[in-house]
Each structure stands twice: as C-alpha cells, then as structure tokens.
C-alpha atoms as a PDB file:
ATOM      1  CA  UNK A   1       9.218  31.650  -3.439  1.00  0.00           C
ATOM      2  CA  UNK A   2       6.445  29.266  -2.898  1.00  0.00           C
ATOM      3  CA  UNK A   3       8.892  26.085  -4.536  1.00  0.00           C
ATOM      4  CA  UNK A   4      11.738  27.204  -2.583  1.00  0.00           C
ATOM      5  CA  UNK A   5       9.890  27.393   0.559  1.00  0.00           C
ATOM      6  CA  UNK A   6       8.293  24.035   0.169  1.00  0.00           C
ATOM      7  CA  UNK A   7      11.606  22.348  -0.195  1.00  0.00           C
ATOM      8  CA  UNK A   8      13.149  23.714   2.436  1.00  0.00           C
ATOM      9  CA  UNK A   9      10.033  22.503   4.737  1.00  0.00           C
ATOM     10  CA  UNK A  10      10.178  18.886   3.218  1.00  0.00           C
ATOM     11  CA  UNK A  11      13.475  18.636   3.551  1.00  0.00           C
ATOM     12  CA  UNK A  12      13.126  20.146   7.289  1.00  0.00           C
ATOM     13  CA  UNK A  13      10.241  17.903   7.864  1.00  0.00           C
ATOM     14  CA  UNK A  14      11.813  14.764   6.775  1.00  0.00           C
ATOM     15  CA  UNK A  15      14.581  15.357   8.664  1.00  0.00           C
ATOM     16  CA  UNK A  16      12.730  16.248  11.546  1.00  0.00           C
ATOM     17  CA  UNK A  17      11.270  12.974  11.860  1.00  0.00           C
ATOM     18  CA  UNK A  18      14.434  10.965  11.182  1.00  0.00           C
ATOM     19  CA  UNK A  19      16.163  12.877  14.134  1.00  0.00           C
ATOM     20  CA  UNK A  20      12.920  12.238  16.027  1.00  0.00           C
ATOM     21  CA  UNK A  21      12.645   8.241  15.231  1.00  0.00           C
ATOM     22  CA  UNK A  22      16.544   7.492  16.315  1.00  0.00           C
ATOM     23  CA  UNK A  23      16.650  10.151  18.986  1.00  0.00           C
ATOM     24  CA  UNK A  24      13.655   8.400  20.442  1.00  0.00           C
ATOM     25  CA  UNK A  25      14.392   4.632  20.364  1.00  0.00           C
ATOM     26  CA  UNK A  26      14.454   4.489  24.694  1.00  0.00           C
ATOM     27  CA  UNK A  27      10.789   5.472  24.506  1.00  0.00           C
ATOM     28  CA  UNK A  28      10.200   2.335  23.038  1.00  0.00           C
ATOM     29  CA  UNK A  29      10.895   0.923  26.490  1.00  0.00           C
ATOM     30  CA  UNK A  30       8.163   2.893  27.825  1.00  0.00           C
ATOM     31  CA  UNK A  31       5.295   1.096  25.789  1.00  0.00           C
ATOM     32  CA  UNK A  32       3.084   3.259  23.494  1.00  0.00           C
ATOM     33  CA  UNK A  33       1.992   5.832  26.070  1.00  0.00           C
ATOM     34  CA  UNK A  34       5.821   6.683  25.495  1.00  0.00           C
ATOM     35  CA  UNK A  35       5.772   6.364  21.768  1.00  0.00           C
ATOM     36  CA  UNK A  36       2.353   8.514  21.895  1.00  0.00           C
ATOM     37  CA  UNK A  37       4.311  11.265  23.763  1.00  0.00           C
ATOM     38  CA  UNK A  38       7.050  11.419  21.254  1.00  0.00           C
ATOM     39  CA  UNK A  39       4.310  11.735  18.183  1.00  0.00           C
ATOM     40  CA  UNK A  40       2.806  14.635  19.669  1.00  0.00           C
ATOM     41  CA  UNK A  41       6.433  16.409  19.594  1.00  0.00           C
ATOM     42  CA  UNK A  42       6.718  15.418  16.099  1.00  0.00           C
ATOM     43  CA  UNK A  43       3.284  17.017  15.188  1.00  0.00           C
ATOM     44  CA  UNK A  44       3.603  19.851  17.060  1.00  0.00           C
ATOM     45  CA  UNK A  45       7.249  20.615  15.659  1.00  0.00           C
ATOM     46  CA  UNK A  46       5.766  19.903  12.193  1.00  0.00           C
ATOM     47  CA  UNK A  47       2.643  22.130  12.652  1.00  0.00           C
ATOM     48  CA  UNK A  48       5.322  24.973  13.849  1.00  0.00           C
ATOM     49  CA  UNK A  49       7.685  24.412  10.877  1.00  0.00           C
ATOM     50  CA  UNK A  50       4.707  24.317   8.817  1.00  0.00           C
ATOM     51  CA  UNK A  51       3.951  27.669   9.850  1.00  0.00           C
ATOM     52  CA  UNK A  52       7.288  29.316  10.367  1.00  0.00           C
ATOM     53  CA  UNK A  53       8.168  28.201   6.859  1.00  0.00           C
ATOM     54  CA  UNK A  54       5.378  27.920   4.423  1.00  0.00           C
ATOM     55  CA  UNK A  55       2.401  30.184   6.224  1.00  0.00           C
ATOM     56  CA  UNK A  56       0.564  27.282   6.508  1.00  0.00           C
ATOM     57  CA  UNK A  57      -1.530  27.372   9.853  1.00  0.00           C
ATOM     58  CA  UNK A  58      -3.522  24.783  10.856  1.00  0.00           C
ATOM     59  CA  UNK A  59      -6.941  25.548  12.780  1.00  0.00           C
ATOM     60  CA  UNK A  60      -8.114  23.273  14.783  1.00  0.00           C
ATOM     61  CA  UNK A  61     -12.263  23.249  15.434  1.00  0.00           C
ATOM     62  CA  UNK A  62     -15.037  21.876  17.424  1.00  0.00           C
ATOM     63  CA  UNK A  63     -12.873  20.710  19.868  1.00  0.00           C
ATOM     64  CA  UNK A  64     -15.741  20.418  21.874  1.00  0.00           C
ATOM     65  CA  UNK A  65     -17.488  17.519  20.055  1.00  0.00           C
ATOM     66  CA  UNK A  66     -14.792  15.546  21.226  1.00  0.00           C
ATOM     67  CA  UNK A  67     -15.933  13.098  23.990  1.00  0.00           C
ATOM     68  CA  UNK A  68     -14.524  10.276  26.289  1.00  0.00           C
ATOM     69  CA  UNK A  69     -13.289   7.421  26.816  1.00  0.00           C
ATOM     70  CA  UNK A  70     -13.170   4.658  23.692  1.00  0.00           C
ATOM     71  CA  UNK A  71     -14.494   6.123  20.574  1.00  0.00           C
ATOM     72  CA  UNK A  72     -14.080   5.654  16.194  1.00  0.00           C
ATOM     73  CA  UNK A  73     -12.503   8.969  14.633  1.00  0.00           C
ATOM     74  CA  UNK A  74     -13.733   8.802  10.997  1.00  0.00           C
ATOM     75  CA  UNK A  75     -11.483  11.613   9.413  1.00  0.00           C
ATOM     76  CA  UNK A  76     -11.331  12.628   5.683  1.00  0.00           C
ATOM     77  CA  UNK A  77      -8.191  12.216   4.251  1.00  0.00           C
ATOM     78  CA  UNK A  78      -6.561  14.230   1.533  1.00  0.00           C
ATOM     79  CA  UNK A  79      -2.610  14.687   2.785  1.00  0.00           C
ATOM     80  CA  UNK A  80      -0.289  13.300   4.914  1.00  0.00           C
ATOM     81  CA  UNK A  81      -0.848  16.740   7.101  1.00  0.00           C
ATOM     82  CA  UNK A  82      -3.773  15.345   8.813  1.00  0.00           C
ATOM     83  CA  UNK A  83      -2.196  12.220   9.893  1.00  0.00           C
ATOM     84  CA  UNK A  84       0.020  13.944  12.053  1.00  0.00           C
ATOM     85  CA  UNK A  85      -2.481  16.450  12.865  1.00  0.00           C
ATOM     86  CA  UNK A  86      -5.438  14.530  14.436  1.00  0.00           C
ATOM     87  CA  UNK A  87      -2.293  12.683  16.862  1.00  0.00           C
ATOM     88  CA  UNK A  88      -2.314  16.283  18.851  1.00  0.00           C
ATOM     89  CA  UNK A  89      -6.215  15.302  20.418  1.00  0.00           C
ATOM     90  CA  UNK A  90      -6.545  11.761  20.557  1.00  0.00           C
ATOM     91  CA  UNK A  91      -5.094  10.897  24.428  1.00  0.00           C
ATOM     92  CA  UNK A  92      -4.687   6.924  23.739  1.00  0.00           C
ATOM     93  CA  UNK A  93      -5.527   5.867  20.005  1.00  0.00           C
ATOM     94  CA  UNK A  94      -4.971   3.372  17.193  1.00  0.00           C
ATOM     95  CA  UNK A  95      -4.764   3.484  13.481  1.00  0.00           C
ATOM     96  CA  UNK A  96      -5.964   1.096  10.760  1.00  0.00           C
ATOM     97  CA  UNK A  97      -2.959   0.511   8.516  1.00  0.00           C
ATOM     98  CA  UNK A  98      -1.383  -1.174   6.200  1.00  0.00           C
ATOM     99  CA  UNK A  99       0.759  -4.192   7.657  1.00  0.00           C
ATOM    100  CA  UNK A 100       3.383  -3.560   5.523  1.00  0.00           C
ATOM    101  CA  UNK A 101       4.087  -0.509   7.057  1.00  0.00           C
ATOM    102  CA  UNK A 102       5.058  -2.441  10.328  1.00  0.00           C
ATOM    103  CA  UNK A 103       7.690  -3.380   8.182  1.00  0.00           C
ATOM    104  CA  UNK A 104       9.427  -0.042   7.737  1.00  0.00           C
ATOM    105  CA  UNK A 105      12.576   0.492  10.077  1.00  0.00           C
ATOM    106  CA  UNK A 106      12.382   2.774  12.747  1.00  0.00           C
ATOM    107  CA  UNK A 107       8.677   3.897  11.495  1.00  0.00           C
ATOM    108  CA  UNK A 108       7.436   0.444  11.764  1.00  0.00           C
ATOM    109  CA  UNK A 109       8.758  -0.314  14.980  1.00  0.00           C
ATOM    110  CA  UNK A 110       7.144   2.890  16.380  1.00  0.00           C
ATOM    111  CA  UNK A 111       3.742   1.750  14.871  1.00  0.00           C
ATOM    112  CA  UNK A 112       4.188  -1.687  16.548  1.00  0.00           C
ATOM    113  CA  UNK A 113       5.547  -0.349  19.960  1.00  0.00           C
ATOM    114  CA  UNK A 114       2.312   2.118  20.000  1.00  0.00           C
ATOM    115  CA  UNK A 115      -0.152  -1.024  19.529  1.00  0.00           C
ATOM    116  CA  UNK A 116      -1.833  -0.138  16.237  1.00  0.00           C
ATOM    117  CA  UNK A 117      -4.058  -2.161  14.156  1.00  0.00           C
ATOM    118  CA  UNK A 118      -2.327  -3.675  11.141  1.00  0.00           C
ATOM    119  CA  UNK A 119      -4.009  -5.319   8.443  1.00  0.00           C
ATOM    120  CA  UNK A 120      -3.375  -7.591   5.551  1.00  0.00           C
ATOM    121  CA  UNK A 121      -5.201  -5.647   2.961  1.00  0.00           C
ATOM    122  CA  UNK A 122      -4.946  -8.902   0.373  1.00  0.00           C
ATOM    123  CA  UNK A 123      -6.975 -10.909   3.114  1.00  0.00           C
ATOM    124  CA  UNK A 124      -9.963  -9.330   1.910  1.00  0.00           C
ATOM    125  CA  UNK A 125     -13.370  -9.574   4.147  1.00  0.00           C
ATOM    126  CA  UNK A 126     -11.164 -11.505   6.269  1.00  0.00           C
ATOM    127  CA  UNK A 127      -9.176  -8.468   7.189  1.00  0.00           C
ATOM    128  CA  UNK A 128     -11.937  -6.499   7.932  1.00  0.00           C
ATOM    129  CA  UNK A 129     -13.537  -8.992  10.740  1.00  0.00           C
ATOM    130  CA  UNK A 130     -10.158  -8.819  12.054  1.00  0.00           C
ATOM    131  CA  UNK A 131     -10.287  -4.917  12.265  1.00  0.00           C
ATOM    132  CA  UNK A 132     -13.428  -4.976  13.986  1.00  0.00           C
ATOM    133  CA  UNK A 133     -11.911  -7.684  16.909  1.00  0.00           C
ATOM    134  CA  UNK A 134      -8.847  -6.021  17.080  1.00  0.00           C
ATOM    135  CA  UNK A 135     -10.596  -2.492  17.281  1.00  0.00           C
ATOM    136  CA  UNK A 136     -12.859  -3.698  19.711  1.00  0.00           C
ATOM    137  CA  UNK A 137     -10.795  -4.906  22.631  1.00  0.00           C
ATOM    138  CA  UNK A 138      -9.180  -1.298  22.333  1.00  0.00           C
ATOM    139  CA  UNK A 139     -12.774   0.636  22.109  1.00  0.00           C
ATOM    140  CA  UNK A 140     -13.328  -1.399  25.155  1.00  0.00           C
ATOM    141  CA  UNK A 141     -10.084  -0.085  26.736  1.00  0.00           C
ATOM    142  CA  UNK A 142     -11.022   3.479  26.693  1.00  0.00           C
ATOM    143  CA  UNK A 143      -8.918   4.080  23.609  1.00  0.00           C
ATOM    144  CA  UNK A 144      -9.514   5.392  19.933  1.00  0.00           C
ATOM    145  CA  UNK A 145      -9.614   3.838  16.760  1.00  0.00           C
ATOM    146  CA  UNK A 146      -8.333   5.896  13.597  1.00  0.00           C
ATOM    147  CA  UNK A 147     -10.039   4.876  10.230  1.00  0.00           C
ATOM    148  CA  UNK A 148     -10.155   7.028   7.298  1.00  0.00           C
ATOM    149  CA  UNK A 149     -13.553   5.930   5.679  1.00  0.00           C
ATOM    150  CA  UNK A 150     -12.564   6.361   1.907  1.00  0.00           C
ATOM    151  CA  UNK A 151      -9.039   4.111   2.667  1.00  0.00           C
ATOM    152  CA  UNK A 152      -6.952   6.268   1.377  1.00  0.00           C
ATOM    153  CA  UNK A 153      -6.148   9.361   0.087  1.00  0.00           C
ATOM    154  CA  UNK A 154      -8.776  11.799  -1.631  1.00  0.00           C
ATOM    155  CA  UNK A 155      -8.120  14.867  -3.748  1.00  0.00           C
ATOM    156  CA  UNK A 156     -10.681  17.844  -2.472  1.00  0.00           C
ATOM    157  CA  UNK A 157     -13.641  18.042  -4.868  1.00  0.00           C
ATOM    158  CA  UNK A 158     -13.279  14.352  -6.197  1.00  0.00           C
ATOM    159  CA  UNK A 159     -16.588  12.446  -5.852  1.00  0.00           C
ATOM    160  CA  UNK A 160     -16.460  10.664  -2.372  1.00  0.00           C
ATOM    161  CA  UNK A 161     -15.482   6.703  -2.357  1.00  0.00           C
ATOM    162  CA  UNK A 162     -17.048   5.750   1.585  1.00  0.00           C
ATOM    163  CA  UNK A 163     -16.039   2.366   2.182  1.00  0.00           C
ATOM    164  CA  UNK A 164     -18.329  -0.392   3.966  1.00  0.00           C
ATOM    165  CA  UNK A 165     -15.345  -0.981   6.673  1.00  0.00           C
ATOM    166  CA  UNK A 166     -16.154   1.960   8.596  1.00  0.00           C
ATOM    167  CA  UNK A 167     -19.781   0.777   9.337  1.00  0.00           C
ATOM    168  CA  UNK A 168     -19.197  -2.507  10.256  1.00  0.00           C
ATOM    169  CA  UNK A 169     -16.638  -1.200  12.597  1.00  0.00           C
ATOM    170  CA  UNK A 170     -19.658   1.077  13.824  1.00  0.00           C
ATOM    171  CA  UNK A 171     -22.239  -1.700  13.877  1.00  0.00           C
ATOM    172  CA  UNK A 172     -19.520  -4.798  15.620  1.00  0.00           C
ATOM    173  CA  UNK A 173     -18.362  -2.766  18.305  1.00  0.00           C
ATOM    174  CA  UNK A 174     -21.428  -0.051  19.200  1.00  0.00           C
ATOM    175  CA  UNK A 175     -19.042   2.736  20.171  1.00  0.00           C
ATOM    176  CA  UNK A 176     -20.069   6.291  19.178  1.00  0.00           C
ATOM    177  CA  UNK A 177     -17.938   7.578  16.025  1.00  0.00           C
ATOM    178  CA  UNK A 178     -16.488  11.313  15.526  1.00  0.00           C
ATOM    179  CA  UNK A 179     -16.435  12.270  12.032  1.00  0.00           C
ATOM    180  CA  UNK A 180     -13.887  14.911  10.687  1.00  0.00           C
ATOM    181  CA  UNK A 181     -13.863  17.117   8.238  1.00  0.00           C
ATOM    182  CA  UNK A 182     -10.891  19.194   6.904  1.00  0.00           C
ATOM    183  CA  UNK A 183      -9.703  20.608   3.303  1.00  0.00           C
ATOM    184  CA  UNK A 184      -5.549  20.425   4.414  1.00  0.00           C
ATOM    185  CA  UNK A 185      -5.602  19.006   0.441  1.00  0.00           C
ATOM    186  CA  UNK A 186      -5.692  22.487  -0.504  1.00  0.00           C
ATOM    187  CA  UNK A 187      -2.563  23.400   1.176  1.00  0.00           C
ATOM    188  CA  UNK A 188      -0.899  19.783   0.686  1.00  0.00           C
ATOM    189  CA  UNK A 189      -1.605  17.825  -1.805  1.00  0.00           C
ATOM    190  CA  UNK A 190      -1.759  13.981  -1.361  1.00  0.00           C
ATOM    191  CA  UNK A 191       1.489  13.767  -4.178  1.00  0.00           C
ATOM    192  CA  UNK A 192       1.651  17.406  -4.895  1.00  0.00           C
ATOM    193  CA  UNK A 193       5.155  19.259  -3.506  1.00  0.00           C
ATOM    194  CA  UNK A 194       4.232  22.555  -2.699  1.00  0.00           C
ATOM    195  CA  UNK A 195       2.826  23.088   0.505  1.00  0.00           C
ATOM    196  CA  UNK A 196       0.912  26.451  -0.142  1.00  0.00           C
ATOM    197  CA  UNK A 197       0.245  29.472   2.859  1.00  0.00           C
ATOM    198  CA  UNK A 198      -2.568  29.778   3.950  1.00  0.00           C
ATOM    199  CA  UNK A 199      -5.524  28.499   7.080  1.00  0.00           C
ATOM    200  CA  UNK A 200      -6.189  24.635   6.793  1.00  0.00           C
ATOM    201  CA  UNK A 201      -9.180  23.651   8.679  1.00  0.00           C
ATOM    202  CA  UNK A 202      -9.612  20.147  10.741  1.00  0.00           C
ATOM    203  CA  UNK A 203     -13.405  20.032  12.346  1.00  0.00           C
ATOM    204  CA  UNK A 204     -14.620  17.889  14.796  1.00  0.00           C
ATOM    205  CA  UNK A 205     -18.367  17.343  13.824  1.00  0.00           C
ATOM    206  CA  UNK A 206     -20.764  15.950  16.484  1.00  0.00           C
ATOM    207  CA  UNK A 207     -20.817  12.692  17.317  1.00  0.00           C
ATOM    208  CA  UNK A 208     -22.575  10.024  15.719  1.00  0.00           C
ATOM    209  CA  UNK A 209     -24.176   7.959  18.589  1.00  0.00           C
ATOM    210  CA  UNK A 210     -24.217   4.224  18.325  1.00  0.00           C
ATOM    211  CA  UNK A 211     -27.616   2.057  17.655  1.00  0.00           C
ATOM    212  CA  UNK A 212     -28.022   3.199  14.006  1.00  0.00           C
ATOM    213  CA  UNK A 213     -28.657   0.359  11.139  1.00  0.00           C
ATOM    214  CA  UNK A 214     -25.438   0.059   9.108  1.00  0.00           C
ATOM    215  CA  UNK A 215     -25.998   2.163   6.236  1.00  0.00           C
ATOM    216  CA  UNK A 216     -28.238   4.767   7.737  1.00  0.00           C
ATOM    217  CA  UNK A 217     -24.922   5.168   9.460  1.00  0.00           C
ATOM    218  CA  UNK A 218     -22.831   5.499   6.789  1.00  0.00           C
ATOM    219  CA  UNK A 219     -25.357   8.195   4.843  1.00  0.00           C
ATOM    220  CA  UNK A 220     -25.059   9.921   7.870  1.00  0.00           C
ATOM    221  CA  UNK A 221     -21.039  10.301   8.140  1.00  0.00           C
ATOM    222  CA  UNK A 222     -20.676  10.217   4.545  1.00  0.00           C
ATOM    223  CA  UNK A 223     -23.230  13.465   4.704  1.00  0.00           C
ATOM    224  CA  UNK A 224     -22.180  15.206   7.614  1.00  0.00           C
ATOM    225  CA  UNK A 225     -18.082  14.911   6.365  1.00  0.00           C
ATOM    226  CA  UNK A 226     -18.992  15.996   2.843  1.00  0.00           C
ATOM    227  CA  UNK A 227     -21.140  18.772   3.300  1.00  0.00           C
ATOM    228  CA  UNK A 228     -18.567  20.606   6.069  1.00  0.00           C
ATOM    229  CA  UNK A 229     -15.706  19.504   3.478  1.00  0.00           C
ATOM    230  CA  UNK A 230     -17.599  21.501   0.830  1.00  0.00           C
ATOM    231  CA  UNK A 231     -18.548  24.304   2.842  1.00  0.00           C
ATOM    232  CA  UNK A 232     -14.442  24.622   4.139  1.00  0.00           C
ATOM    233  CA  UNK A 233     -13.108  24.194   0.629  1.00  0.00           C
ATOM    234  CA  UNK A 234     -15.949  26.839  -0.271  1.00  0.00           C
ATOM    235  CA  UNK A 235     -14.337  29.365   2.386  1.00  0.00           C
ATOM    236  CA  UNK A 236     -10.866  28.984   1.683  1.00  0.00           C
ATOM    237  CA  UNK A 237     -11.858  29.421  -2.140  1.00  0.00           C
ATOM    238  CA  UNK A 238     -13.496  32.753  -1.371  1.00  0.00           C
ATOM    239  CA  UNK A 239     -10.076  33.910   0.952  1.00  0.00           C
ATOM    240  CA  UNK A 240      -7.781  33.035  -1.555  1.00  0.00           C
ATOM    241  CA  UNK A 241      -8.816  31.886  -5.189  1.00  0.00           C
ATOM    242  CA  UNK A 242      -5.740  30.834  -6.339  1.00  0.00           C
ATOM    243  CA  UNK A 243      -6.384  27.737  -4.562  1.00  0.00           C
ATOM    244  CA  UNK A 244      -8.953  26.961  -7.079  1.00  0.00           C
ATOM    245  CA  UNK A 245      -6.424  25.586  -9.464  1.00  0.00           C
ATOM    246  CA  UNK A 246      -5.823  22.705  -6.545  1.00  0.00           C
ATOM    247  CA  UNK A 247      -9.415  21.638  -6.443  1.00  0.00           C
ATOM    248  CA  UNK A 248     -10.007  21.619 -10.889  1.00  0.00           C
ATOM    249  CA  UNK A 249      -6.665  19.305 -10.843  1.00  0.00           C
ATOM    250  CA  UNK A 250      -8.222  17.484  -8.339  1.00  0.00           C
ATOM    251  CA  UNK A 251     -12.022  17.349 -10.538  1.00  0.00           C
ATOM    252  CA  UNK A 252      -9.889  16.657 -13.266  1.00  0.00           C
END
C-alpha cells in the first residue's frame, strides 16, 4: 500500500506542477509578486495531495518567531518537501540556487521571473561575495533570503556539514536570521520514493539578532537547528518506530 500510494502521489505531484508551470505562463507578466502567488497554489495543492494521498501532514510551528520586513531564513534541508513548504510563509522572498537551474524550461523561467539569487557554484569565493551583494539589495527591500546552511540536502541523523556562506551572509548584510528546523526526511527522503504517513514538523526557532561575530553566529544556528532537529526526529521516533529504519540508512 505504502509503494502504491507513493506513486500515485509522485506521479500526481509531478503532474501537478507541469499543469501549474504552462497553465501559469501570463503570471509571468505580472513580475514575481505574480509568480509568488502561483507557488503558494502549488504548495498548498501539494501539501493537500500529500495528505489526501499518502497521510502525510505537515505541521507547521512557531509561526510566531516569524518577524518583518527583510530577513535570512536558514532552514535544514533533508527533501524536496520543505522547499515547497517554507514558500506558504515567506510574503516576498529569494532563494540561493544553483544557476543552472535558471536554465530549466518553464522552471527556470519561473525562478528568473520571481528575482532569485543564482549562483555559479564553480566561481568559488567569488560566488559567495556575489550572494551577499545580491542578497543584500533584497534584505534592504523588505524581502527574504532562502539559504539552506549545509548546501544541500542532508539525511536526518547524518553528522551536520554548516557551511561558512550562511555567516558571511549574516555578518555582510546585518539582517536578523530565522533558523528552521524540521525532520520532513523522515517522511521523504532526499532520493528515497516512498513518501511515508505520518506528522512532519517545520519550526520556526527564534530569531537570531544581528551584531554577533561570525562564528559565534554560526555555533549558534548550527546549535539551535540541530538540537530541535534531534528532539523532532526523537518524537516522531517514539509515535511511530518504524521510521527508525529511515534515520539508520541515513547513519549508515
């Protein structure tokens, strides 16, 4: 049941967002307030389907940590879930990505109509000065800046990998940073196809205020995201055990 469930979603889901991406070319007109609008119907219609056809509910907490204005989100990152997630309470934001997936029709113009930060990962330190100007005339805007501090994808329970990019970001452009914890890889694993039932958990921690030397900052976030992450993998362990398979492939 569980394999015939999860192909049904990803072949739902996928299909989904191909619908979504041609049905929604005119938004593209509208600049990326319009493009924003139409990725918070494809989260929301994934996060239902999700649901509907996998009992996989997403919980959403410490909504309340969530402040104003132009701000870094520094989310774990352990499935594509998240991605599409975290779009549903971020009013005007920007991820760090890879350029190439500018390059991507349909998907790529979408990510270049919505203004996002693409980078040349082969540039090196060069690339990352260029994330912090680029991020900076759109913290100054009032908007957000996505980052996911490892750069890519972790399995839960693998030994954290906190990269220096998110502190300079910090330290260049003084804007406060929201960590984010979650444990979605559970439930989705970053190549893994079965999307397994259950509650996934994405928390907003409190905010790391600006001012802090660059890595007392990043002890701080890589702290604060690691202890929740343990403490919600920890939880959904005791609710269902089975899980625990998940996080020793991950260990392993």
């Amino acid at each position: 049941m569980l394999t015939l469930r999860s192909l049904l979603f990803n072949i739902v889901f996928y299909v989904n967002l191909i619908v979504l991406m041609i049905l929604g070319l005119p938004v593209l007109l509208a600049g990326r307030h319009g493009v924003f609008a139409l990725a918070r119907v494809w989260g929301k219609s994934s996060l239902w389907l999700l649901e509907k056809i996998c009992g996989l509910r997403v919980e959403f907490r410490g909504l309340e940590n969530i402040p104003q204005g132009g701000y870094i989100i520094a989310a774990k990152h352990q499935s594509i879930l998240e991605t599409f997630a975290l779009l549903l309470h971020a009013p005007d934001f920007a991820y760090v990505l890879k350029r190439e997936l500018t390059l991507i029709p349909f998907f790529g113009w979408y990510l270049s109509g919505s203004e996002q930060i693409a980078i040349d990962r082969s540039a090196g330190r060069s690339a990352v000065s260029i994330v912090s100007e680029r991020a900076g005339a759109v913290l100054r805007a009032g908007r957000q800046i996505f980052i996911f501090p490892e750069g890519t994808r972790r399995p839960p329970g693998a030994p954290a990998q906190y990269k220096q990019g998110v502190a300079k970001l910090y330290e260049d452009t003084g804007a406060p940073c929201l960590p984010v914890a979650l444990n979605t890889g559970l439930f989705w694993g970053r190549r893994g196809f079965s999307r397994r039932p259950g509650v996934a958990v994405i928390e907003y921690l409190p905010v790391i205020a600006p001012g802090l030397q660059r890595d007392v900052f990043i002890r701080r976030l890589q702290s604060a995201i690691e202890t929740e992450c343990g403490r919600l993998n920890a939880a959904a362990l005791a609710k269902n055990p089975s899980l625990a398979s998940t996080l020793a492939t991950a260990r392993g």
